[in-house]
Protein backbone atom coordinates (compact mmCIF):
# COMPACT_ATOMS: atom_id res chain seq x y z
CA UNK A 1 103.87 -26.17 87.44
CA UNK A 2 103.09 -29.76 87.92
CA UNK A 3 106.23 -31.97 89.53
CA UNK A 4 105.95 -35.53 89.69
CA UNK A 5 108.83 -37.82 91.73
CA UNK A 6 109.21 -41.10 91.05
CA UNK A 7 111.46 -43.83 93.52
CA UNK A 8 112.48 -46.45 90.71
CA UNK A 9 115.37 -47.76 92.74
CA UNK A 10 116.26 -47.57 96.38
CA UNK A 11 118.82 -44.20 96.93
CA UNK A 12 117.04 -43.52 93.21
CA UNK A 13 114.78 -40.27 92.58
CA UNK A 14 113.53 -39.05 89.63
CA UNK A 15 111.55 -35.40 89.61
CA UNK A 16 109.72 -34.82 86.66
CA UNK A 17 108.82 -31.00 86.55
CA UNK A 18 106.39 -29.72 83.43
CA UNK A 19 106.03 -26.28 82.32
CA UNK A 20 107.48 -23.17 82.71
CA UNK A 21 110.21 -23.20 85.86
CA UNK A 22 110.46 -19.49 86.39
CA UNK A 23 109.77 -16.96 89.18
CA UNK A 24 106.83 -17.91 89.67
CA UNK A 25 107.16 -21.84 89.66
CA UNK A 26 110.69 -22.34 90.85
CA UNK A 27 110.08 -22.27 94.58
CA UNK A 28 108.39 -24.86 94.26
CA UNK A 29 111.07 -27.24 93.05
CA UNK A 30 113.44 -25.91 94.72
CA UNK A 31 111.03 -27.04 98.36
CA UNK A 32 110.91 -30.69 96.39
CA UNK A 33 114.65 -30.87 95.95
CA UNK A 34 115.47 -29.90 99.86
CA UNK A 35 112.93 -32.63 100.66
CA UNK A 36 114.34 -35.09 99.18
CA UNK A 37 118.01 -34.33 100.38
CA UNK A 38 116.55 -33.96 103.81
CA UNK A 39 115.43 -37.44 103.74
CA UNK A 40 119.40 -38.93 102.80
CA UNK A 41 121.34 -39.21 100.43
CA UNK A 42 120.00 -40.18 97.11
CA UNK A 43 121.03 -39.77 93.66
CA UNK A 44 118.41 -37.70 91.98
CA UNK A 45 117.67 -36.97 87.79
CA UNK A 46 115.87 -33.84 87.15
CA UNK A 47 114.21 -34.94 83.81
CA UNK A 48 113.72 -31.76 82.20
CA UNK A 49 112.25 -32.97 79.13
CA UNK A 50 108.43 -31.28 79.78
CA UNK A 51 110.37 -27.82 81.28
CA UNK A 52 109.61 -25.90 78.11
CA UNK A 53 110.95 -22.50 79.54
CA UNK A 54 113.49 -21.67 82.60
CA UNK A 55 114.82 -18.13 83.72
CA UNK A 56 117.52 -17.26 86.35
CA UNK A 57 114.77 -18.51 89.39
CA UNK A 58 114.24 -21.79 88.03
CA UNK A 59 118.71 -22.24 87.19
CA UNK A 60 118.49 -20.80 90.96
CA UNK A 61 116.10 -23.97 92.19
CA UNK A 62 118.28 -26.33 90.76
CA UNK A 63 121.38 -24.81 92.13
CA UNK A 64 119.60 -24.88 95.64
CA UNK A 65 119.00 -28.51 94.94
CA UNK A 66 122.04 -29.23 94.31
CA UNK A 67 123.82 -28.05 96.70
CA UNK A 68 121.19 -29.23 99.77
CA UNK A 69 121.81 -32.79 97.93
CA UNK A 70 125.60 -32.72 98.06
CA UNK A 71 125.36 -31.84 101.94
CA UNK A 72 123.42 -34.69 102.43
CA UNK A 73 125.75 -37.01 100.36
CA UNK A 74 123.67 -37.33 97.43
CA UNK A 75 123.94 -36.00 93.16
CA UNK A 76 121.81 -34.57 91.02
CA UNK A 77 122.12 -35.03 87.39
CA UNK A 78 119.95 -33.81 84.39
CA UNK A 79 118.31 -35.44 81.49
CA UNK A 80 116.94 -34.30 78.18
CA UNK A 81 116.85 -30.34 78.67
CA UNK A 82 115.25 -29.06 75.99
CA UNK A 83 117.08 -26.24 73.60
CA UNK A 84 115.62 -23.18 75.66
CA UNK A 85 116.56 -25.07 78.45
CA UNK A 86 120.06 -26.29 77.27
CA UNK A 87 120.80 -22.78 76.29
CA UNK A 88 120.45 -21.24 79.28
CA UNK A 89 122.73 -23.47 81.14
CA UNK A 90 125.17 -23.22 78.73
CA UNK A 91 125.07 -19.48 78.80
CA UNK A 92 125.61 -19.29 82.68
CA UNK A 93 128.31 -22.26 82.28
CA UNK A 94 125.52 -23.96 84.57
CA UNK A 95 126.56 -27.06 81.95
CA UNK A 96 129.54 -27.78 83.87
CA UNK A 97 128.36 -27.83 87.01
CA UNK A 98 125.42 -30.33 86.26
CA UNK A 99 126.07 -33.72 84.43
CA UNK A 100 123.62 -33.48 81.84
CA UNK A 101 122.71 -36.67 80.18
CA UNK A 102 120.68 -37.39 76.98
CA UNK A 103 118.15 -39.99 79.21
CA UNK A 104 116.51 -40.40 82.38
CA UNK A 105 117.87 -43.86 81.92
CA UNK A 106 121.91 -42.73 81.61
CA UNK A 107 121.28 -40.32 84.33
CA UNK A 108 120.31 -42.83 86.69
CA UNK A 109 123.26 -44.92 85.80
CA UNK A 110 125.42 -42.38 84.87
CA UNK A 111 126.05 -42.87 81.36
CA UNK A 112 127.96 -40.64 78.71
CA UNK A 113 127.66 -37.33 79.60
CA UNK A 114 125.63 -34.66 76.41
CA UNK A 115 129.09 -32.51 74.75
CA UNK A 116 128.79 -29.20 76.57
C-alpha cells in the first residue's frame, strides 16, 4: 500500500492511502497516523477515495489513529470512502464515530457531514 501525506495548511494533514488497507497493509497506516499525532495536534482527512478494499485491520488503523490524534488534541475526519469502504463502516457503526465527508476539501473545513 502506497500512503502519501500532504501539509496544505499549517495544523492541516491530509493522508492519502491507495489500495487494499487490510492485514497486511494496515500497520502501516496505522505507524503514519501515530506520527503525525506525535508531532501535535493537527486536524487530519484520511482521503479514502483510492482505498478500494478495507477489513477489520485496516477499520482497526483508523481507530488507532484516531484515538492517538484525540490525545494529542487533534481530529481526524474522512473523505470520499468508496461503497466497500462506506459499507463496512456503516456495518460496525464505525460511521458515527468518524465524520465522513463527501471531499477532501469539506473535510478540511468541516463541511456537511455524508447521511449515515
Amino acid at each position: 500500500m502506497k500512503i502519501e501525506i500532504e501539509h496544505p495548511q499549517p495544523g492541516r494533514v491530509i493522508v492519502r492511502p491507495q489500495g487494499r488497507l487490510d492485514a497486511d497493509t494496515a500497520q502501516g497506516l496505522k505507524e503514519q497516523l501515530q506520527e503525525i499525532a506525535q508531532a501535535g495536534p493537527e486536524s487530519v482527512v484520511v482521503d479514502m477515495q483510492a482505498v478500494d478494499f478495507i477489513d477489520s485491520s485496516g477499520l482497526s488503523a483508523l481507530v488507532s489513529g484516531l484515538k492517538a490524534l484525540r490525545q494529542h488534541g487533534g481530529t481526524l475526519n474522512l473523505s470520499k470512502p468508496q461503497t466497500q469502504a462506506l459499507t463496512a463502516l456503516r456495518l460496525t457503526l464505525l460511521d458515527r464515530v468518524f465524520p465522513i465527508f463527501p471531499s477532501v476539501e469539506e473535510a478540511l473545513s468541516e463541511g456537511d457531514l455524508l447521511a449515515p
